[in-house]
N, C-alpha and C. Protein backbone atom coordinates (compact mmCIF):
# COMPACT_ATOMS: atom_id res chain seq x y z
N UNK A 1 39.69 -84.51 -9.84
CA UNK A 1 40.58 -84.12 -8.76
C UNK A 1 41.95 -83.74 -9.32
N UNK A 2 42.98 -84.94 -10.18
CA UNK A 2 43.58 -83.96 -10.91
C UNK A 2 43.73 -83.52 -11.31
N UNK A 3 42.70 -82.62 -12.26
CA UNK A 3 42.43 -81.83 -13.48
C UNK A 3 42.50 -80.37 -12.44
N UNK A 4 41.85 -80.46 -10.93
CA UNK A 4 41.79 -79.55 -10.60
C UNK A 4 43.47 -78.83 -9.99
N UNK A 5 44.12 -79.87 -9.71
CA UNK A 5 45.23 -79.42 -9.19
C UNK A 5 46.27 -79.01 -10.00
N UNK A 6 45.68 -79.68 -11.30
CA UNK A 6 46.50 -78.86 -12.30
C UNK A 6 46.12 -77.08 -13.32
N UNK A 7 45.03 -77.22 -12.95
CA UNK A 7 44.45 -75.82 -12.99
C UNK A 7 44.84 -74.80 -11.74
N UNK A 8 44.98 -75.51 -10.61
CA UNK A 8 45.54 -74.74 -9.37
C UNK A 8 46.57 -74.87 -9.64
N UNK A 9 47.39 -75.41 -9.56
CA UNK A 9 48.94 -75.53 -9.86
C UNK A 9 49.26 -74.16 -10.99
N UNK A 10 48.58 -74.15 -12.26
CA UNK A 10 48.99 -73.27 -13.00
C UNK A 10 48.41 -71.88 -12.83
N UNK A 11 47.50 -71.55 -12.05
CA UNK A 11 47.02 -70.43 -11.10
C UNK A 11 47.89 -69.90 -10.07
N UNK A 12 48.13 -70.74 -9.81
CA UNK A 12 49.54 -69.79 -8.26
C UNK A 12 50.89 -69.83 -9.17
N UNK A 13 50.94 -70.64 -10.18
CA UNK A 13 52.77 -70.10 -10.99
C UNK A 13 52.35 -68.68 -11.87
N UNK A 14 51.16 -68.34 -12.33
CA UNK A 14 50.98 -67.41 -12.83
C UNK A 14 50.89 -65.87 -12.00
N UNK A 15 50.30 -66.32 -10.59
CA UNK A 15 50.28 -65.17 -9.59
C UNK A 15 51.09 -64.96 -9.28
N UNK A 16 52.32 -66.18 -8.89
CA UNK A 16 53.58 -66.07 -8.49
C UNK A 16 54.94 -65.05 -9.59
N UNK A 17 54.90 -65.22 -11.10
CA UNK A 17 54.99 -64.70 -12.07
C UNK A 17 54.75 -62.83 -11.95
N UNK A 18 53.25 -62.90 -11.85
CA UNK A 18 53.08 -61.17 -11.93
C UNK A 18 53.25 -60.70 -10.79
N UNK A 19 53.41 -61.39 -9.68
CA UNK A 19 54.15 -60.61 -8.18
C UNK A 19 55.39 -60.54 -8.59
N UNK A 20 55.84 -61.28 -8.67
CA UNK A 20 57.56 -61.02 -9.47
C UNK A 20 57.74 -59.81 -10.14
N UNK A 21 56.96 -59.75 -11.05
CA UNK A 21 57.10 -59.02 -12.04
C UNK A 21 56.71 -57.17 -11.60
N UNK A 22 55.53 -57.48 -11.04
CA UNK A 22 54.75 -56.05 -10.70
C UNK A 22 55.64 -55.33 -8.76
N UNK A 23 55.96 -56.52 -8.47
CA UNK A 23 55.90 -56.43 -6.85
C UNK A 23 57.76 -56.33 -6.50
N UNK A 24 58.23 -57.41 -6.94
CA UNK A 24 59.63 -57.34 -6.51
C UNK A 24 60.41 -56.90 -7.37
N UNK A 25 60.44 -57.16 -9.03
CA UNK A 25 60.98 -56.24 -9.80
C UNK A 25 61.05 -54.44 -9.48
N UNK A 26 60.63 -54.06 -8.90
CA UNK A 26 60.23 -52.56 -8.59
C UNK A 26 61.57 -52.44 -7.81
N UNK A 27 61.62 -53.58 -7.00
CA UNK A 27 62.78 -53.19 -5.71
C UNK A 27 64.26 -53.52 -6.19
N UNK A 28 64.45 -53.00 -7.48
CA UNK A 28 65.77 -53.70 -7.96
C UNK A 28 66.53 -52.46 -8.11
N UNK A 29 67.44 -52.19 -7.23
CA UNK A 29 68.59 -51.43 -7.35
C UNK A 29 69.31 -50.57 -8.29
N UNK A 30 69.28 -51.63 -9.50
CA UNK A 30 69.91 -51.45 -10.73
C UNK A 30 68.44 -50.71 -11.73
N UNK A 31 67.28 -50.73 -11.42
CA UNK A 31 66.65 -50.50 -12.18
C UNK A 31 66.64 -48.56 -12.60
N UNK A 32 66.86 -48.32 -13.69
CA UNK A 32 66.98 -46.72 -14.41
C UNK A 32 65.71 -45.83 -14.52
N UNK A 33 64.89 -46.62 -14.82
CA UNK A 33 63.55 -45.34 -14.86
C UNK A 33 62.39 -46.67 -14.72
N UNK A 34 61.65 -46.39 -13.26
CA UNK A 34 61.07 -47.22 -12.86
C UNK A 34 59.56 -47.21 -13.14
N UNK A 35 59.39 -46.07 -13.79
CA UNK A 35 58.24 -45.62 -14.26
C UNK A 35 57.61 -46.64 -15.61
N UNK A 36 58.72 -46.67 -15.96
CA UNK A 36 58.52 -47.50 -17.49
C UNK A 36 58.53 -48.99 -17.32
N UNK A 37 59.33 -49.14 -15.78
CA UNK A 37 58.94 -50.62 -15.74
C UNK A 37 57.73 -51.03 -15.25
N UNK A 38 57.35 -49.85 -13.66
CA UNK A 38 56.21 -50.55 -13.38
C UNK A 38 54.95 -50.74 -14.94
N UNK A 39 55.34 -49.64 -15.40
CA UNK A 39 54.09 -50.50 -16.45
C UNK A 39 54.20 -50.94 -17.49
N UNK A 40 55.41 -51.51 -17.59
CA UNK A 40 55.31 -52.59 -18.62
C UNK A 40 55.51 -53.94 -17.61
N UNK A 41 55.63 -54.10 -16.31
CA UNK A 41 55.45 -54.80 -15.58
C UNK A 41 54.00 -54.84 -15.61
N UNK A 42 53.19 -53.71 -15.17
CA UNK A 42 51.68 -54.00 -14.80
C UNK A 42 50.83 -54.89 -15.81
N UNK A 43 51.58 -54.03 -17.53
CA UNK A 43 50.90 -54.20 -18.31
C UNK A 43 50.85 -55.89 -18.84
N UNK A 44 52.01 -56.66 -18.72
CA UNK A 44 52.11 -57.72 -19.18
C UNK A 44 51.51 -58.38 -17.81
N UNK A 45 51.63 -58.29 -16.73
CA UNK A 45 51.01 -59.23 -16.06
C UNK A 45 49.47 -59.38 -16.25
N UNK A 46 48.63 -57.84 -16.60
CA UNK A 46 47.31 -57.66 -16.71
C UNK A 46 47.23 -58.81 -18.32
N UNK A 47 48.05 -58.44 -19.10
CA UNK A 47 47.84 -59.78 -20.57
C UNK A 47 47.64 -61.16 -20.25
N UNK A 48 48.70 -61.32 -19.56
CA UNK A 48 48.85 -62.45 -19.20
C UNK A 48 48.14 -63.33 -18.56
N UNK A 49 47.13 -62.17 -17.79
CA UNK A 49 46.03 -63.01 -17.09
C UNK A 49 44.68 -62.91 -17.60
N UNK A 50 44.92 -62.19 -18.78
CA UNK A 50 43.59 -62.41 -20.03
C UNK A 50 44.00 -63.80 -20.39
N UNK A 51 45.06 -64.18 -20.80
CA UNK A 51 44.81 -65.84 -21.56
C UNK A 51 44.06 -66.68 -20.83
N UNK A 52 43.94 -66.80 -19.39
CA UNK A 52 42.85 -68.10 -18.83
C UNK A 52 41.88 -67.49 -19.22
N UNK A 53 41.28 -66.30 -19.03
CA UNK A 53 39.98 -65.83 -19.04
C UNK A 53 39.61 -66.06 -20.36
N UNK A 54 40.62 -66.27 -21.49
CA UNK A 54 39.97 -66.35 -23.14
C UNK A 54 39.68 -67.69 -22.78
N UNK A 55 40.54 -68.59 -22.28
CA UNK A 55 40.80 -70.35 -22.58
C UNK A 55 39.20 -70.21 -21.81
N UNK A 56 39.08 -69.94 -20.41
CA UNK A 56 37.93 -70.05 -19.95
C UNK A 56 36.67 -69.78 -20.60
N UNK A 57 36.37 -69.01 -21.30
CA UNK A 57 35.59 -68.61 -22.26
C UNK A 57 34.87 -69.44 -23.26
N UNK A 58 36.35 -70.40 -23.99
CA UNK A 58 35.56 -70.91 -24.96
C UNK A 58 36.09 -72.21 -24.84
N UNK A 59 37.15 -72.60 -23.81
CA UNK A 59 37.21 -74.00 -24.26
C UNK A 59 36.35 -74.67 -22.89
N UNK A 60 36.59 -74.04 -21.45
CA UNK A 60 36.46 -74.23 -20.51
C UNK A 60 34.53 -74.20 -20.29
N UNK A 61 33.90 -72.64 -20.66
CA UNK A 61 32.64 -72.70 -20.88
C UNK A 61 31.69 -72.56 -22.02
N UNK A 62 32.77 -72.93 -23.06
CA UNK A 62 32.00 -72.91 -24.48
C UNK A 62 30.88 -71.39 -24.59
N UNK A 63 31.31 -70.27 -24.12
CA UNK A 63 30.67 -68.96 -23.80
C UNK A 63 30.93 -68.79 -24.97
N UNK A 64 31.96 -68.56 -26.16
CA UNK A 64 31.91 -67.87 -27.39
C UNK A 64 32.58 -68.93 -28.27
N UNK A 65 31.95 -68.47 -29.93
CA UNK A 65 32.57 -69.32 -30.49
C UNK A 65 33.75 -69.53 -31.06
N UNK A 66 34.37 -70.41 -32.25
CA UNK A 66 35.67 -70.37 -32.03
C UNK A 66 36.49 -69.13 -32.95
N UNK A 67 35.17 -68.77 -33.83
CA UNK A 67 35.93 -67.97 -34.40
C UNK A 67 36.28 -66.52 -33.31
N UNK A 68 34.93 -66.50 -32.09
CA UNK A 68 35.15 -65.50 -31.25
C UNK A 68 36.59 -65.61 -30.88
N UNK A 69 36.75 -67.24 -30.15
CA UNK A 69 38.37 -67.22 -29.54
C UNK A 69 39.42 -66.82 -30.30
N UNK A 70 39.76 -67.17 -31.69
CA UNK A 70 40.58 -67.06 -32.52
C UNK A 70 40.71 -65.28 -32.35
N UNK A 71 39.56 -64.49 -32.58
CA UNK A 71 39.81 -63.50 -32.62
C UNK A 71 40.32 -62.33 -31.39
N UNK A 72 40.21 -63.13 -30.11
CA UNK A 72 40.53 -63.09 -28.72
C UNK A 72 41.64 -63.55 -28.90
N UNK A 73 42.34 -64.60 -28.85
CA UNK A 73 43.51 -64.73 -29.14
C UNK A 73 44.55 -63.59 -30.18
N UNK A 74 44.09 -63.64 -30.79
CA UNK A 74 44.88 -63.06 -32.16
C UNK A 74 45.00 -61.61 -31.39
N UNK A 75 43.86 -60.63 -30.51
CA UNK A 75 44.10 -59.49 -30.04
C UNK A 75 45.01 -59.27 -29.36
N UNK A 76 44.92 -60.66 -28.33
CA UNK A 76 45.77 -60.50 -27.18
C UNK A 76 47.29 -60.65 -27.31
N UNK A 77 47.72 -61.77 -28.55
CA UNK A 77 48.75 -61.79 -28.85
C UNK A 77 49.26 -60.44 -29.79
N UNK A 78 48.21 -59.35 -30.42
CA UNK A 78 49.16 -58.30 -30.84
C UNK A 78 49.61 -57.45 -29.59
N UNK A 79 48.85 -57.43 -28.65
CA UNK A 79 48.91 -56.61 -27.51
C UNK A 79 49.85 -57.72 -26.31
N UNK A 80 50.33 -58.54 -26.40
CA UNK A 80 51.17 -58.82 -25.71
C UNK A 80 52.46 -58.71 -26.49
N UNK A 81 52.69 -58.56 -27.38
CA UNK A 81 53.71 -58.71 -28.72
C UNK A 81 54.41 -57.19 -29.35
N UNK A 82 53.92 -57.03 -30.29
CA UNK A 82 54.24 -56.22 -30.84
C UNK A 82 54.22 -54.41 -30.37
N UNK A 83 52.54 -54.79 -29.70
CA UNK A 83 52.22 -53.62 -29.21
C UNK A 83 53.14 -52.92 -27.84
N UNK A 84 53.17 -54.25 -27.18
CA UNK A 84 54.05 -54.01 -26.00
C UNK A 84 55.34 -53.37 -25.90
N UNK A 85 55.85 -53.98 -27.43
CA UNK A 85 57.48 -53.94 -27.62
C UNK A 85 57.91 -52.33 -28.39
N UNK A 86 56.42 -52.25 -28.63
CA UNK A 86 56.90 -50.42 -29.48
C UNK A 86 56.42 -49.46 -27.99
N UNK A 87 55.54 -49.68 -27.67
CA UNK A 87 55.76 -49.08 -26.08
C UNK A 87 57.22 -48.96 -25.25
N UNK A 88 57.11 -49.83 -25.11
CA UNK A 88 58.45 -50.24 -24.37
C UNK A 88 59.72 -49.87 -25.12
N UNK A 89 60.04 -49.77 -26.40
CA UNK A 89 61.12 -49.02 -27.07
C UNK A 89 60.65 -47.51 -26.67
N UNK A 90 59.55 -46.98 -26.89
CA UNK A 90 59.14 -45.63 -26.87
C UNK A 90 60.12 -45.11 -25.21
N UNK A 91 59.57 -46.18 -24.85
CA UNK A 91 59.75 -45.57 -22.92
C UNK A 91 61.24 -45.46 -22.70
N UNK A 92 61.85 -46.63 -23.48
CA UNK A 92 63.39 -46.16 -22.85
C UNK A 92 64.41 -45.68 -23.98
N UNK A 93 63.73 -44.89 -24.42
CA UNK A 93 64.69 -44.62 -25.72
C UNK A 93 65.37 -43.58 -25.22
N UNK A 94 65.23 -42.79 -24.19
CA UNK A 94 65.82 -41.70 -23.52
C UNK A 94 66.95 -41.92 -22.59
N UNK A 95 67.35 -43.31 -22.22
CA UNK A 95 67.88 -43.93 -21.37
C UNK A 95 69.58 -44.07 -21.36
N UNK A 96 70.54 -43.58 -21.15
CA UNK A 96 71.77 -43.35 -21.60
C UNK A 96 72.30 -44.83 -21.25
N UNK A 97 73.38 -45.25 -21.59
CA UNK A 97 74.54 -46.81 -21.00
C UNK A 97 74.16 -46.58 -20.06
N UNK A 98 75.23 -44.98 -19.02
CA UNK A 98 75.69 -45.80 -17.95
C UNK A 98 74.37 -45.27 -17.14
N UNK A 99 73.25 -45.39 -17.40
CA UNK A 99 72.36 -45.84 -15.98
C UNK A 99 71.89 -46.68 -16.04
N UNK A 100 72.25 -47.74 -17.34
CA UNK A 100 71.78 -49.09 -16.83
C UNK A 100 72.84 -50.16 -16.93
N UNK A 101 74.42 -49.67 -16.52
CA UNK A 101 75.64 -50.04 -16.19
C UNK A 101 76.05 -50.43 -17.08
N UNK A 102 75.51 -50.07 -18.36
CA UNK A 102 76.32 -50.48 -19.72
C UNK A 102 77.35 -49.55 -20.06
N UNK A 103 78.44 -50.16 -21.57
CA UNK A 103 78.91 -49.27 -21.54
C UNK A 103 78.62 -49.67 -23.84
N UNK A 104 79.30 -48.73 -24.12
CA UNK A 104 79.11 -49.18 -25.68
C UNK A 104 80.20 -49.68 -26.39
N UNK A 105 79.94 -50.87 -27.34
CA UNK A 105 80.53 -51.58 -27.74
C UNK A 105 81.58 -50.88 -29.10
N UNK A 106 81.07 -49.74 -29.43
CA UNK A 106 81.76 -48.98 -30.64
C UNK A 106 83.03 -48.26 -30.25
N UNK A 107 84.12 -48.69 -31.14
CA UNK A 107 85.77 -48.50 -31.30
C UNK A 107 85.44 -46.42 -30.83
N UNK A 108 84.62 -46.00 -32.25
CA UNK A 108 84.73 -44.79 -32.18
C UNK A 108 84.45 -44.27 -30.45
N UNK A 109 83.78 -44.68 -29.84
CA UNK A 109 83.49 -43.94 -28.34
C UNK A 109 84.39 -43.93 -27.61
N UNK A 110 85.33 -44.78 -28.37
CA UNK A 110 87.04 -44.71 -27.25
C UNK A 110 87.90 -44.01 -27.82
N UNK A 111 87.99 -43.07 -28.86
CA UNK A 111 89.14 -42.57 -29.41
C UNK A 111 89.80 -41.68 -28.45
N UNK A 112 90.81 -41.62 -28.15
CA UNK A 112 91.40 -40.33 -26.86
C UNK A 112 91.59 -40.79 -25.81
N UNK A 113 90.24 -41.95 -25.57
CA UNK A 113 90.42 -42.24 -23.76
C UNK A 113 91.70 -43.05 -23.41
N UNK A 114 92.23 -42.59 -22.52
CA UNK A 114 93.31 -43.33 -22.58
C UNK A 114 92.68 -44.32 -21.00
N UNK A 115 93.08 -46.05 -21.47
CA UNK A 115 92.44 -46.71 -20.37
C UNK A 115 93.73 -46.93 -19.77
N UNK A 116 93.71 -47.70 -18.54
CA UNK A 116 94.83 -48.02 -17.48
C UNK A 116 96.29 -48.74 -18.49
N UNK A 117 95.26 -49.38 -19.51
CA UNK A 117 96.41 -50.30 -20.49
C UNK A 117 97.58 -49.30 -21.41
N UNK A 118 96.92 -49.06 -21.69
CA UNK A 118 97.11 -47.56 -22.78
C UNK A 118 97.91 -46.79 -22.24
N UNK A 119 97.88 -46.17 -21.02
CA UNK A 119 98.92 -45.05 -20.07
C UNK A 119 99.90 -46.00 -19.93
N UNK A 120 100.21 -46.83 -19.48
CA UNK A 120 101.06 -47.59 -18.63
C UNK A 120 102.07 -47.90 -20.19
N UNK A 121 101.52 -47.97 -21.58
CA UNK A 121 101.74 -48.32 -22.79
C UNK A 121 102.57 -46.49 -22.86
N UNK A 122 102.27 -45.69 -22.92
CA UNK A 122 102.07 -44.25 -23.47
C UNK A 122 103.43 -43.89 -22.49
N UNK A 123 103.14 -44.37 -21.02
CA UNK A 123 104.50 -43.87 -20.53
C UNK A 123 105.73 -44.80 -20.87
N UNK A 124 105.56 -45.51 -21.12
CA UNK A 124 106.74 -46.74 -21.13
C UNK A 124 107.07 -46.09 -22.63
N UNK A 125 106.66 -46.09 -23.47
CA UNK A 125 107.37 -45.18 -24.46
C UNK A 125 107.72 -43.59 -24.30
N UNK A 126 107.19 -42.85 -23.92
CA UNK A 126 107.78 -41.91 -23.13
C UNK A 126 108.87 -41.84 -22.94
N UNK A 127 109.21 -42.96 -22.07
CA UNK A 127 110.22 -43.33 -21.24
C UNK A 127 111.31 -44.17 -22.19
N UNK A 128 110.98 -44.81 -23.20
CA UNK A 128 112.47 -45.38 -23.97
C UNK A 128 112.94 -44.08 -24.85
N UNK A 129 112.19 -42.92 -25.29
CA UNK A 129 112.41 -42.03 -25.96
C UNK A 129 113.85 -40.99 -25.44
């Protein structure tokens, strides 16, 4: 009985997780190119719900052996990992600061601009001249 509620328990935080992820992430305001999220949203929630199905497999119904799991594991973690993360650089590499309200941290991108500090600096000497 509690073995089961803890298998349910970790079944609805995981559904709860990729609705987040696939369902309400979508509706975010701030988001820049939504294309790239829904599927790296889709895609990690679809990973994510391969791990019970491996655990189920071999620890849960002893269906394959362990070197099968190891090697189920080991896939899923390049494809939740690495694979994901060169995708996902691929997708937003086109993506400028300000549409995702950044701005850049480099001296050189400010040379010229004069900010509110700077004018108020620029006239006041001006002005003792």
């Amino acid at each position: 009985m509690f073995l089961r509620l803890i298998y349910q328990s970790l079944a609805e935080s995981l559904y709860v997780i990729s609705y987040t992820l696939a369902i309400k992430g979508l509706g975010s305001r701030r988001l820049a190119n939504k294309s790239v999220y829904s599927f790296a949203a889709g895609y990690t929630a679809f990973i994510w719900l391969l791990y019970p199905v491996c655990w189920g497999l071999s620890e849960g119904s002893n269906a394959i052996t362990v070197t099968s799991e190891m090697v189920f594991y080991g896939i899923l973690d390049l494809f939740a990992g690495p694979i994901f993360l060169f995708c996902f650089l691929v997708g937003i590499q086109g993506l400028e600061y300000d549409e995702l309200g950044l701005q850049s941290g480099k001296a050189s991108d400010y040379v010229g601009v004069l900010t509110p500090a700077r004018t108020e600096k620029a006239a006041e000497a001006g002005a003792a001249t």
